[in-house]
C-alpha atoms as a PDB file:
ATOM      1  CA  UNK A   1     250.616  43.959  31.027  1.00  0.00           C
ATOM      2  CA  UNK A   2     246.801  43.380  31.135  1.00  0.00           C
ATOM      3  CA  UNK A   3     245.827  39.694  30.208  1.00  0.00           C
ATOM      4  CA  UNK A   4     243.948  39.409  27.330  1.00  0.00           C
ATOM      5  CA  UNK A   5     241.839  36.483  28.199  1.00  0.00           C
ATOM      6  CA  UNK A   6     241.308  38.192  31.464  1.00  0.00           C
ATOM      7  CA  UNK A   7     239.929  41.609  29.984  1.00  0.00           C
ATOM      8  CA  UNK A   8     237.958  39.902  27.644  1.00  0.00           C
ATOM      9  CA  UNK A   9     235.900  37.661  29.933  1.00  0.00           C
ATOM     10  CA  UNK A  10     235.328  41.087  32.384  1.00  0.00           C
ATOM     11  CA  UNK A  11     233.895  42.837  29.458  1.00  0.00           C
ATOM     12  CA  UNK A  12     231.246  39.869  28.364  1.00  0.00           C
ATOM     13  CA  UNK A  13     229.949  40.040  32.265  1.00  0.00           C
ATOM     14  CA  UNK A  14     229.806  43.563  31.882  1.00  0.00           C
ATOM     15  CA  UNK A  15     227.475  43.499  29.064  1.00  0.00           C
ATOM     16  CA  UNK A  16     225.788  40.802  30.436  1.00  0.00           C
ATOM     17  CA  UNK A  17     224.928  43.049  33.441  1.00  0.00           C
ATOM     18  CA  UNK A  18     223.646  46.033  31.533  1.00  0.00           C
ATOM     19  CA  UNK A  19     221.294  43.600  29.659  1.00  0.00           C
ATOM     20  CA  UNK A  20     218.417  45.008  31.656  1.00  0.00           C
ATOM     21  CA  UNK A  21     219.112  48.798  30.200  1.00  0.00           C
ATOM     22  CA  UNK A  22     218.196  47.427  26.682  1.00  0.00           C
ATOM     23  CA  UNK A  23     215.558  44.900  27.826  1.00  0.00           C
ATOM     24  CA  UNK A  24     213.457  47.426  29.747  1.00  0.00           C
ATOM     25  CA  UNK A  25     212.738  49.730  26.387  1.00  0.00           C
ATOM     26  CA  UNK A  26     211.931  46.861  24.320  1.00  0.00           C
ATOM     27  CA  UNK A  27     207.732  46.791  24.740  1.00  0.00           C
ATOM     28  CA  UNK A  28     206.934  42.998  23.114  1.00  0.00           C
ATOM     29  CA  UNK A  29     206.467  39.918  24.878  1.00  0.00           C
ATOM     30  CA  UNK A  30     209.560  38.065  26.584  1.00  0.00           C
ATOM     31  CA  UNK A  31     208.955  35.248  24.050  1.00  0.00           C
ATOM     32  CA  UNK A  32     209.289  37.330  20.868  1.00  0.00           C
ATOM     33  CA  UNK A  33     212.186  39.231  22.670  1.00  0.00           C
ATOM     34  CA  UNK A  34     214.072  35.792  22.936  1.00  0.00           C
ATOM     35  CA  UNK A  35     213.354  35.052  19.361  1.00  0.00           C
ATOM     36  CA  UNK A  36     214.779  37.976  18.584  1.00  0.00           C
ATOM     37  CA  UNK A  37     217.776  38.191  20.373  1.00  0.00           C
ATOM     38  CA  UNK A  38     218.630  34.689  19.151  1.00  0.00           C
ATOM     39  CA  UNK A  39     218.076  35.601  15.715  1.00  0.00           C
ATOM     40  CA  UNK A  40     220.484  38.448  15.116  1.00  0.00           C
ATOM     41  CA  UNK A  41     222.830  36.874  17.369  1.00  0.00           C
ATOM     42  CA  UNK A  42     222.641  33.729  15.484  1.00  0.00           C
ATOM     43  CA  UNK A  43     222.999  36.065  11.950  1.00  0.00           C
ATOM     44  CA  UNK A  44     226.101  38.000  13.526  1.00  0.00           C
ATOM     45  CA  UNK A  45     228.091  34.421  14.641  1.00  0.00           C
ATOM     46  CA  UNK A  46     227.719  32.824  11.611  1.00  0.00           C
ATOM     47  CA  UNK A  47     228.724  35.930   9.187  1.00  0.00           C
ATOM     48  CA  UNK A  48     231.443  36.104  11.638  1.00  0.00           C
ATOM     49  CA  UNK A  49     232.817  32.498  10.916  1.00  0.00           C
ATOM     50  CA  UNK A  50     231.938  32.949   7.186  1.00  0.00           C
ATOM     51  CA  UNK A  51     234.523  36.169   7.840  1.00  0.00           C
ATOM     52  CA  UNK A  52     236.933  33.598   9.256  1.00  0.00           C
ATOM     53  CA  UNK A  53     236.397  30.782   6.819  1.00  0.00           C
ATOM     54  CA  UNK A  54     235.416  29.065   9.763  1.00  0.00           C
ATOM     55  CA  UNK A  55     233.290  25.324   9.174  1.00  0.00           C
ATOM     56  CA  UNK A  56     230.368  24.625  11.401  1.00  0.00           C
ATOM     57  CA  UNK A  57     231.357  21.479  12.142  1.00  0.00           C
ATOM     58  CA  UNK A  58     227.723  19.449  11.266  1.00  0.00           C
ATOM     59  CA  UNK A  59     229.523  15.763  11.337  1.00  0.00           C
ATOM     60  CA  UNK A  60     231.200  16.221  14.718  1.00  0.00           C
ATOM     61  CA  UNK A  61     227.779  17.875  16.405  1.00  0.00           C
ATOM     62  CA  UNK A  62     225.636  14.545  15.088  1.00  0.00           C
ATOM     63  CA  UNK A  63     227.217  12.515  17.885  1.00  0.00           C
ATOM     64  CA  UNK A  64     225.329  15.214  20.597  1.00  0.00           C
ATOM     65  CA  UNK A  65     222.424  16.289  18.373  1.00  0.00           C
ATOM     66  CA  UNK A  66     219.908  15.216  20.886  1.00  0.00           C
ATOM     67  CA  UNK A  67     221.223  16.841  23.926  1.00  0.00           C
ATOM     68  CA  UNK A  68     222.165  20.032  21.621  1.00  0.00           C
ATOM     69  CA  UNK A  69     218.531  20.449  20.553  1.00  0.00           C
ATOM     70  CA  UNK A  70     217.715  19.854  24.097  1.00  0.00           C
ATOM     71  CA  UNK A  71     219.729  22.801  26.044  1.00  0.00           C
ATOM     72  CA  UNK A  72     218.493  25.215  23.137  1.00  0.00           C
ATOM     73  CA  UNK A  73     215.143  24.387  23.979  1.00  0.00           C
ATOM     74  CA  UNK A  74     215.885  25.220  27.945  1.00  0.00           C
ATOM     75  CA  UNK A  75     218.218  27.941  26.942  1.00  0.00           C
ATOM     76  CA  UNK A  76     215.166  29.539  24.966  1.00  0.00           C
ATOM     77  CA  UNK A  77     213.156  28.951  27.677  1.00  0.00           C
ATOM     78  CA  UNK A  78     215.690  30.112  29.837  1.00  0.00           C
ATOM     79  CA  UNK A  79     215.547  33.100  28.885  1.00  0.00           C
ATOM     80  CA  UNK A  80     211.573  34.057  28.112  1.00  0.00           C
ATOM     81  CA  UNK A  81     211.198  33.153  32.090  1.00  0.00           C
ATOM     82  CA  UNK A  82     214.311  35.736  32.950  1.00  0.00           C
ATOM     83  CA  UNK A  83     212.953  38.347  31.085  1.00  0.00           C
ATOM     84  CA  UNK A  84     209.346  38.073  32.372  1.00  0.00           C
ATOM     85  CA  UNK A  85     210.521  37.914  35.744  1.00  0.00           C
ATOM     86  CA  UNK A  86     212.248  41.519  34.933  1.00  0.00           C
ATOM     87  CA  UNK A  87     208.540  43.114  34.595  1.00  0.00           C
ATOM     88  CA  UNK A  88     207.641  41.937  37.922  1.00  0.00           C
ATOM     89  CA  UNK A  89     210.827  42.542  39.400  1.00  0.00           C
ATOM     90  CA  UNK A  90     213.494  44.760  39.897  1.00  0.00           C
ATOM     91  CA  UNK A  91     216.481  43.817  37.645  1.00  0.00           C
ATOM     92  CA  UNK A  92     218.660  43.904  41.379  1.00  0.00           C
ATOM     93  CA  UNK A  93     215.964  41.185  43.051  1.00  0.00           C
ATOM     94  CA  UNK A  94     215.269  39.451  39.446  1.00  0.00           C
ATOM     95  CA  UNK A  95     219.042  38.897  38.983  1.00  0.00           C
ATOM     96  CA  UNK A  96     220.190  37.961  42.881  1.00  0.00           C
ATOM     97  CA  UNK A  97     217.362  35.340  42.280  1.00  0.00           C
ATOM     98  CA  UNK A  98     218.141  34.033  39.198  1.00  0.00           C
ATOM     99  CA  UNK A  99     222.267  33.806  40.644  1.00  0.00           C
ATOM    100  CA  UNK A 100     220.440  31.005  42.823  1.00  0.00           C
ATOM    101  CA  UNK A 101     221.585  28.734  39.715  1.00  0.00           C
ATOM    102  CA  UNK A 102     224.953  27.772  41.249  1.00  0.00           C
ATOM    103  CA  UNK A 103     223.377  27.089  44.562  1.00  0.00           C
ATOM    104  CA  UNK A 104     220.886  24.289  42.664  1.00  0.00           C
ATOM    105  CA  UNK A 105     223.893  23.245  40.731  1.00  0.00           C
ATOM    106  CA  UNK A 106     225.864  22.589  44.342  1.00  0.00           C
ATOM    107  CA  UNK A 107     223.251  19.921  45.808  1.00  0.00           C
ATOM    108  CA  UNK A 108     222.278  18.195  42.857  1.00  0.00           C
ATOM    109  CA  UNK A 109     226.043  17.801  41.732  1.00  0.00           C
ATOM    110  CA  UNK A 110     225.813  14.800  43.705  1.00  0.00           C
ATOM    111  CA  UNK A 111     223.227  13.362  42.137  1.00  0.00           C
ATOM    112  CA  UNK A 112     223.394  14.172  38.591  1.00  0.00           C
ATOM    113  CA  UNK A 113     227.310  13.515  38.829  1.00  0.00           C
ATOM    114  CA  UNK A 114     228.391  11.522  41.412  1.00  0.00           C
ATOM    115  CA  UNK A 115     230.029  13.907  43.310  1.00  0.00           C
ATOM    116  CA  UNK A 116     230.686  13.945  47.168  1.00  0.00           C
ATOM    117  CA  UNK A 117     228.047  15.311  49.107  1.00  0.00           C
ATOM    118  CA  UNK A 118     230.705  17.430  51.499  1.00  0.00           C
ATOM    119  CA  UNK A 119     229.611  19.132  54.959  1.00  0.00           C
ATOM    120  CA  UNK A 120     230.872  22.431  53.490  1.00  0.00           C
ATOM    121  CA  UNK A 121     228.521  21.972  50.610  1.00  0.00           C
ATOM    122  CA  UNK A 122     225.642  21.382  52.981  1.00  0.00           C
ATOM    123  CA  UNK A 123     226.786  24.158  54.641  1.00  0.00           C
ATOM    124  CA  UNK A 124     226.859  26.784  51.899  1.00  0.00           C
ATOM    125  CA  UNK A 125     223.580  25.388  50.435  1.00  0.00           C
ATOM    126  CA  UNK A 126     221.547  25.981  53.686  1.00  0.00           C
ATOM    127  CA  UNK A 127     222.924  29.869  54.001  1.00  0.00           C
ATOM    128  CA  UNK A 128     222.950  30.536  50.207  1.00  0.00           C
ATOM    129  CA  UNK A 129     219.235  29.324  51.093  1.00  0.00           C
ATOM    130  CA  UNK A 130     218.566  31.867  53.688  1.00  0.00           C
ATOM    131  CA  UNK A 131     220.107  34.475  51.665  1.00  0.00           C
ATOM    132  CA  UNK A 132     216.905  33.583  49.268  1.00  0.00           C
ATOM    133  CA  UNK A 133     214.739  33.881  51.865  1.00  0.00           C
ATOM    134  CA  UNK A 134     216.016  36.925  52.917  1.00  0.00           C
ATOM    135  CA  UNK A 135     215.422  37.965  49.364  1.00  0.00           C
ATOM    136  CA  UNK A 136     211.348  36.726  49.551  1.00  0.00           C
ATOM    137  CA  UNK A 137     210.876  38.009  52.516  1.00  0.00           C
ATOM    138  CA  UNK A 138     212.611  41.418  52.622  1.00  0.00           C
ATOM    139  CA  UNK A 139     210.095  42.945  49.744  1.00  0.00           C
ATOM    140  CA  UNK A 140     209.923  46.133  48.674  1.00  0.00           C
ATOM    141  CA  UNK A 141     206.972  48.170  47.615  1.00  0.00           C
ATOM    142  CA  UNK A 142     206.229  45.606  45.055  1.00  0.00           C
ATOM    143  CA  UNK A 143     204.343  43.290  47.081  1.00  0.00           C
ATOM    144  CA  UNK A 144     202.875  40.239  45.696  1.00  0.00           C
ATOM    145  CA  UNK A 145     203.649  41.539  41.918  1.00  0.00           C
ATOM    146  CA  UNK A 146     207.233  40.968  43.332  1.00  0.00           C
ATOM    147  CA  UNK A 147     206.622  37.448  44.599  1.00  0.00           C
ATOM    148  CA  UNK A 148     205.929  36.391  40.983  1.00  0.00           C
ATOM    149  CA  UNK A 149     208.812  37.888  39.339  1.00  0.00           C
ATOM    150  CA  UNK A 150     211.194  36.334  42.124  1.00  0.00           C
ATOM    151  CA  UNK A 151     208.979  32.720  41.359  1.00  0.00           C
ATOM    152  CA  UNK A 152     209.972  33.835  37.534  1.00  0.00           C
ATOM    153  CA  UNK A 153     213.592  34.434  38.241  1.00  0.00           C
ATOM    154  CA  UNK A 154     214.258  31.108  40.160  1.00  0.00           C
ATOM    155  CA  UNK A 155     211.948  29.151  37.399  1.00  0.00           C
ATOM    156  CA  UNK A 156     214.604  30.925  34.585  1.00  0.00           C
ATOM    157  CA  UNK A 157     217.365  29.412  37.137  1.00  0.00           C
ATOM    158  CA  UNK A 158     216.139  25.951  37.297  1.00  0.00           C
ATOM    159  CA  UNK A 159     216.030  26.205  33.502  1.00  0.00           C
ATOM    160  CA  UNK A 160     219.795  27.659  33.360  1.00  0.00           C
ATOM    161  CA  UNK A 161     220.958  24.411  35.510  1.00  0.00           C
ATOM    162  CA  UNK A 162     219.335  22.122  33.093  1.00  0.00           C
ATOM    163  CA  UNK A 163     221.626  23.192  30.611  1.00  0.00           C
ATOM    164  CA  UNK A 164     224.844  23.665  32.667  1.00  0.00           C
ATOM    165  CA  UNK A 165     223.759  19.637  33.206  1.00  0.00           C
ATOM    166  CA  UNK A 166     222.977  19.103  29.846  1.00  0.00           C
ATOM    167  CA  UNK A 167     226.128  20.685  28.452  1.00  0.00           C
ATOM    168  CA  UNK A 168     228.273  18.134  30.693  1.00  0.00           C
ATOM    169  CA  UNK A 169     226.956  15.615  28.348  1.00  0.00           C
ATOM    170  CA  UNK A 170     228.217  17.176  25.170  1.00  0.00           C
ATOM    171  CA  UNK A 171     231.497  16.309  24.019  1.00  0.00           C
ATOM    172  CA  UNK A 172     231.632  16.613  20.147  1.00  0.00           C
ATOM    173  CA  UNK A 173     231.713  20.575  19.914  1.00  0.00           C
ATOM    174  CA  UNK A 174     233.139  23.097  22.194  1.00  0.00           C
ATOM    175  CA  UNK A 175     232.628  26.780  22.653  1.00  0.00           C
ATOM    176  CA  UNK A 176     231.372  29.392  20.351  1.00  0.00           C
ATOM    177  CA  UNK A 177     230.206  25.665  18.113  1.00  0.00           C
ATOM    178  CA  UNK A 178     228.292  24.734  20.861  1.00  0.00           C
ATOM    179  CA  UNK A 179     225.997  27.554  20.932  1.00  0.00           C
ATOM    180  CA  UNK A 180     225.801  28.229  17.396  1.00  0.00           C
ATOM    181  CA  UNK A 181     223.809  24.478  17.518  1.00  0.00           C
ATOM    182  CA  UNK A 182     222.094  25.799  20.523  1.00  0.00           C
ATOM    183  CA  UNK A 183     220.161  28.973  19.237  1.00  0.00           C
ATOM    184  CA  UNK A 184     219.098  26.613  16.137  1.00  0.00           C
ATOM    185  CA  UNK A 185     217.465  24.797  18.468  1.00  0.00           C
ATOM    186  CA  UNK A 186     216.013  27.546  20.459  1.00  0.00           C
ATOM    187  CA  UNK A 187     214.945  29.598  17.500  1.00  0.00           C
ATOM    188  CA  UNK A 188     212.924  26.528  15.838  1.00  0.00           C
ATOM    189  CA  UNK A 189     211.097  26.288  19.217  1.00  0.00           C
ATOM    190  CA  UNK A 190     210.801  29.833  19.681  1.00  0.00           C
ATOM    191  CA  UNK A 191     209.707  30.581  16.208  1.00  0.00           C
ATOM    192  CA  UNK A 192     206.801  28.139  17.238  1.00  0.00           C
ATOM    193  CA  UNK A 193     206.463  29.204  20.701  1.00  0.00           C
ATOM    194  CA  UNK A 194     205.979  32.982  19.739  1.00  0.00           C
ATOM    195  CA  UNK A 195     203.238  32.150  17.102  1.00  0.00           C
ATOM    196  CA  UNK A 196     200.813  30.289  19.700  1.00  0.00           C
ATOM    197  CA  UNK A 197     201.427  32.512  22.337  1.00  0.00           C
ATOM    198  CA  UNK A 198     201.652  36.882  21.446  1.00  0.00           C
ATOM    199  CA  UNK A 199     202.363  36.593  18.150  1.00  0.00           C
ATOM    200  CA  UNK A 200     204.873  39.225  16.594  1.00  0.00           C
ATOM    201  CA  UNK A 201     204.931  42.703  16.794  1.00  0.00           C
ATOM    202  CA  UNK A 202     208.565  44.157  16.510  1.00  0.00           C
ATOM    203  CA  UNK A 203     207.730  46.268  13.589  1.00  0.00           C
ATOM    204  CA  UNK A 204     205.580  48.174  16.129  1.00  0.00           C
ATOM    205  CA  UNK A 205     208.292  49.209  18.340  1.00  0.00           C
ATOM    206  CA  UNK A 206     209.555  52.726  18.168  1.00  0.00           C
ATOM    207  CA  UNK A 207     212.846  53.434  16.098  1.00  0.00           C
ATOM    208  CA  UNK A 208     214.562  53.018  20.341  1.00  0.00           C
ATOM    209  CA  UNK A 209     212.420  49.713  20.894  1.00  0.00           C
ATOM    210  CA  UNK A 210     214.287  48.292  17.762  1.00  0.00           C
ATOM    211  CA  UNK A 211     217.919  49.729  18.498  1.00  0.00           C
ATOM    212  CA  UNK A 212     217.551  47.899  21.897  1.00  0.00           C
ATOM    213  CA  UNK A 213     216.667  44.924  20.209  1.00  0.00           C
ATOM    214  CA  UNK A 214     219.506  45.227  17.790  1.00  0.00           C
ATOM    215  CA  UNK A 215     222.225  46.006  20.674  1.00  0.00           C
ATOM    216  CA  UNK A 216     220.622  42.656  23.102  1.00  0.00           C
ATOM    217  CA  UNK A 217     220.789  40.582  19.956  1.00  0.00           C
ATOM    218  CA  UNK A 218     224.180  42.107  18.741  1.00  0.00           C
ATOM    219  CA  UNK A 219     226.199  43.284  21.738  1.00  0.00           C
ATOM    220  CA  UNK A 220     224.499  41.441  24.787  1.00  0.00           C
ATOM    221  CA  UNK A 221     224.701  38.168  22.863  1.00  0.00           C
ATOM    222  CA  UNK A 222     226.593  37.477  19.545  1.00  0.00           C
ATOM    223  CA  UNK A 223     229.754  39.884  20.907  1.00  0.00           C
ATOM    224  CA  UNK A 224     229.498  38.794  24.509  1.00  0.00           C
ATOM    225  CA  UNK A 225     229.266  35.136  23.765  1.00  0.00           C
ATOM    226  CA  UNK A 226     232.018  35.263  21.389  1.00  0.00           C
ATOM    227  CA  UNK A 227     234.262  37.350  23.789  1.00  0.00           C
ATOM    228  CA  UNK A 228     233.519  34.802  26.469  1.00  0.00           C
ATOM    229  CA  UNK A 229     234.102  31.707  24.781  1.00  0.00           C
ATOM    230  CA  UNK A 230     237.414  32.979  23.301  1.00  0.00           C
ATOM    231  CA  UNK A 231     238.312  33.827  27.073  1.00  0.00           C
ATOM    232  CA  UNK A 232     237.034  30.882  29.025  1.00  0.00           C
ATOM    233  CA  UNK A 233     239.310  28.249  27.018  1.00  0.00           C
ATOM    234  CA  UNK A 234     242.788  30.531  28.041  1.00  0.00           C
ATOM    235  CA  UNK A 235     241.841  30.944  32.041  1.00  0.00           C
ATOM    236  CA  UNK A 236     241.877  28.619  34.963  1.00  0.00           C
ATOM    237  CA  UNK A 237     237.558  27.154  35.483  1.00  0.00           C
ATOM    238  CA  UNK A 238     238.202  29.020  39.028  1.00  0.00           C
ATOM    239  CA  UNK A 239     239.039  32.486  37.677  1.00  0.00           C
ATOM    240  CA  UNK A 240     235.801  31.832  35.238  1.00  0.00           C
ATOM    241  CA  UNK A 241     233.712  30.820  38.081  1.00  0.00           C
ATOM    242  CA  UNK A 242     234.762  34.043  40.146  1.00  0.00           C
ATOM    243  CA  UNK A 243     234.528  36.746  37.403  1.00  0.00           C
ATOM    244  CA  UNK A 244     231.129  35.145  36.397  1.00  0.00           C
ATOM    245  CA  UNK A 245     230.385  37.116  39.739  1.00  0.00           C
ATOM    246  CA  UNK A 246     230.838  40.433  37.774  1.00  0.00           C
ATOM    247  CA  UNK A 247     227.199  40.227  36.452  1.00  0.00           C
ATOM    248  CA  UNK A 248     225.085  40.386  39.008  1.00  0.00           C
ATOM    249  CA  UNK A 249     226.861  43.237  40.802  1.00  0.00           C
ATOM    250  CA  UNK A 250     226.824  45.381  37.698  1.00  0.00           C
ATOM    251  CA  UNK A 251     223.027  44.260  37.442  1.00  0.00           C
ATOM    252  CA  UNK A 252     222.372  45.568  40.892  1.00  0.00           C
ATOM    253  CA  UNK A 253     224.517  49.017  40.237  1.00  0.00           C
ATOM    254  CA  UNK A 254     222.408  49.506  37.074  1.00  0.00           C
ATOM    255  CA  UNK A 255     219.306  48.694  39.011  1.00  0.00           C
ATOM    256  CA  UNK A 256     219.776  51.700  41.586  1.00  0.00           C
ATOM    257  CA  UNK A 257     221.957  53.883  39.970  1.00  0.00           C
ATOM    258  CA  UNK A 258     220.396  54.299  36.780  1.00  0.00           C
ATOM    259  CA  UNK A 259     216.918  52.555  36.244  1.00  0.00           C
ATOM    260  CA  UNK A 260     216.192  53.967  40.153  1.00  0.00           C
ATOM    261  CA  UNK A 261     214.886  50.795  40.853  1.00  0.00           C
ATOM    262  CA  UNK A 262     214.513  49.978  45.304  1.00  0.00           C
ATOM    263  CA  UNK A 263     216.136  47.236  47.048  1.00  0.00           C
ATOM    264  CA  UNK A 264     215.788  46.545  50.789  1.00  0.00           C
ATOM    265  CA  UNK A 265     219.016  46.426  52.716  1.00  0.00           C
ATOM    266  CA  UNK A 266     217.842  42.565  53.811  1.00  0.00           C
ATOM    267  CA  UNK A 267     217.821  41.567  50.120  1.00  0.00           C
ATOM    268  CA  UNK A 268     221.279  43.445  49.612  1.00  0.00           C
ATOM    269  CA  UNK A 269     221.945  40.914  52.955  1.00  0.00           C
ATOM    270  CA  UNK A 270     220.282  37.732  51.024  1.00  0.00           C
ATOM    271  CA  UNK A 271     221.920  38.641  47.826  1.00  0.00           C
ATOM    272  CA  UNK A 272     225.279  38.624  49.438  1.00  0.00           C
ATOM    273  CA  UNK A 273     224.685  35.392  51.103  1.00  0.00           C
ATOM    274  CA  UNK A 274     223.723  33.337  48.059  1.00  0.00           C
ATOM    275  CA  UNK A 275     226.798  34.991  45.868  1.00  0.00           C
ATOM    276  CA  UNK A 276     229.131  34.995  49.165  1.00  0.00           C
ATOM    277  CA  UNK A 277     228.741  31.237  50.368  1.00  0.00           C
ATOM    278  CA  UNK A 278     228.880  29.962  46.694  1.00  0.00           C
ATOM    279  CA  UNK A 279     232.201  31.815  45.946  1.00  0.00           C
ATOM    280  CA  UNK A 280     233.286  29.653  49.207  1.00  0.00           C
ATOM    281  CA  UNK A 281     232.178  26.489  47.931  1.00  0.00           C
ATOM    282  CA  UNK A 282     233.848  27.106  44.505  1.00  0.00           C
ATOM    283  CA  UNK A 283     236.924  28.319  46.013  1.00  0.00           C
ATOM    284  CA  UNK A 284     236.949  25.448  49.004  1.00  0.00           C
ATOM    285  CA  UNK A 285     236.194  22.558  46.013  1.00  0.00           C
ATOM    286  CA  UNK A 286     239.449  24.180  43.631  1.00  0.00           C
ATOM    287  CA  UNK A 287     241.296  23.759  46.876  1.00  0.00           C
ATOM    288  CA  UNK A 288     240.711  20.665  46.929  1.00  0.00           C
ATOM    289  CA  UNK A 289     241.010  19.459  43.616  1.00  0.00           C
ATOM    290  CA  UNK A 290     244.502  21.288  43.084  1.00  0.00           C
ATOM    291  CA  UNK A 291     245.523  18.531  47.120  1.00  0.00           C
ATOM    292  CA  UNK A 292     244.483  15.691  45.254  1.00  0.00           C
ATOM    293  CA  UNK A 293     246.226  16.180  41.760  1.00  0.00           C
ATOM    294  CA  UNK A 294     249.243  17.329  44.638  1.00  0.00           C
ATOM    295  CA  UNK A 295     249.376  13.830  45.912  1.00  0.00           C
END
């Protein structure tokens, strides 16, 4: 019998690696296309616990408010930077770049929290590294336009860390909570941010511009997150780590096989190396977490 759980979390990184089919068609700034997204994602969660009867729980979330607000900002951010990197970019080098996350995550662990800086770490850090390289220097026909987008992708990476560091610090709310706090963050900045910057223009878009928009706002986030938070909580943190993998090699399938976007065989290489050696690190650091709780 298929696990639940298991199928579940699969599905919300398969989504999350078609984002880029929806994305493409939708012809307004990355900005407004964040505000968006968080907007009817934020409408479909909440009329979704309203179905359920569900509280936001407001007292408990007062405790973290600060760091909250804080990751919504860089998740808002977060994404504006990933989706602008996708117009300079293909979606296969935008998203191999932006899986540099982990590897940042890996060396600062042991400065943000206190972990041990191991040899194997070092290790996988310096070839996840060349993979990267490999990535920047391998380019395609896109040239310099491609430099940018790949400057874009690890900019939206650095962001994505901040709030994997962040999050560590909240305690109060959990889950499919956590974000719900998160995108009111992010859409008070964004509906600031869009304003000042491109202004809005959605009810420009062609009738397929605004079905995209619906299905990244509806599909690629409120269904997705709420599949993978229901998941995450009923599988081992290794098996999450590991499946989160699932993303960017749908993302690179989509790229090739049905946007017809090129990738060198070097950044296939680099791509490889920076999801290979950080699977290794992950798997090496549950092997030794599950020696110590053994003696």
């Amino acid at each position: 019998m298929v696990n639940k759980s298991l199928l579940e979390n699969i599905t919300a990184m398969a989504i999350y690696g078609t984002i880029s089919l929806v994305v493409k068609n939708i012809a307004v700034s990355s900005g407004e296309i964040a505000f968006w997204r968080v907007a009817i994602a934020l409408t479909a969660i909440l009329i979704y616990k309203l179905i359920r009867r569900e509280k936001i729980p407001f007292n408990q979330a007062k405790a973290d408010i600060f760091w909250l607000a804080l990751s919504g900002i860089a998740m808002g951010f977060d994404w504006i930077l990933f989706f602008e990197a996708l117009k300079y970019a293909s979606v296969s080098v935008t998203t191999l770049s932006y899986y540099f996350c982990p590897v940042l995550l890996m060396i600062l662990s042991p400065i943000v929290f206190k972990e041990s800086l191991t040899l194997q770490k070092v290790l996988c850090f310096v070839m996840a590294t060349v993979g990267l390289v490999l990535i920047i220097g391998a380019r395609s026909s896109g040239g310099n336009k491609e430099i940018i987008g790949i400057a874009l992708a690890l900019a939206a990476a650095f962001a994505y860390a901040f709030i994997i560091i962040i999050a560590k610090r909240i305690k109060s709310v959990e889950g499919i909570d956590k974000t719900i706090f998160q995108f009111f963050a992010a859409i008070v900045v964004l509906a600031v941010y869009v304003p000042l910057t491109t202004g809005f223009h959605a009810s420009e878009l062609p009738s397929k511009g605004l079905i995209c928009l619906g299905i990244l706002g509806l599909v690629h986030t409120a269904f997705a997150y709420c599949l993978y938070f229901t998941s995450i909580g009923k599988l081992p943190g290794q098996k999450v780590a590991l499946l989160g993998y699932i993303d960017p090699l749908i993302a690179v399938i989509v790229s090739v096989a049905f946007l017809r976007e090129t990738i060198t065989l070097w950044q296939l290489v680099g791509g490889a190396m920076i999801i290979g050696f950080t699977i290794l690190n992950e798997l090496g650091e549950a092997k030794q977490a599950k020696a110590l709780t053994q003696t």
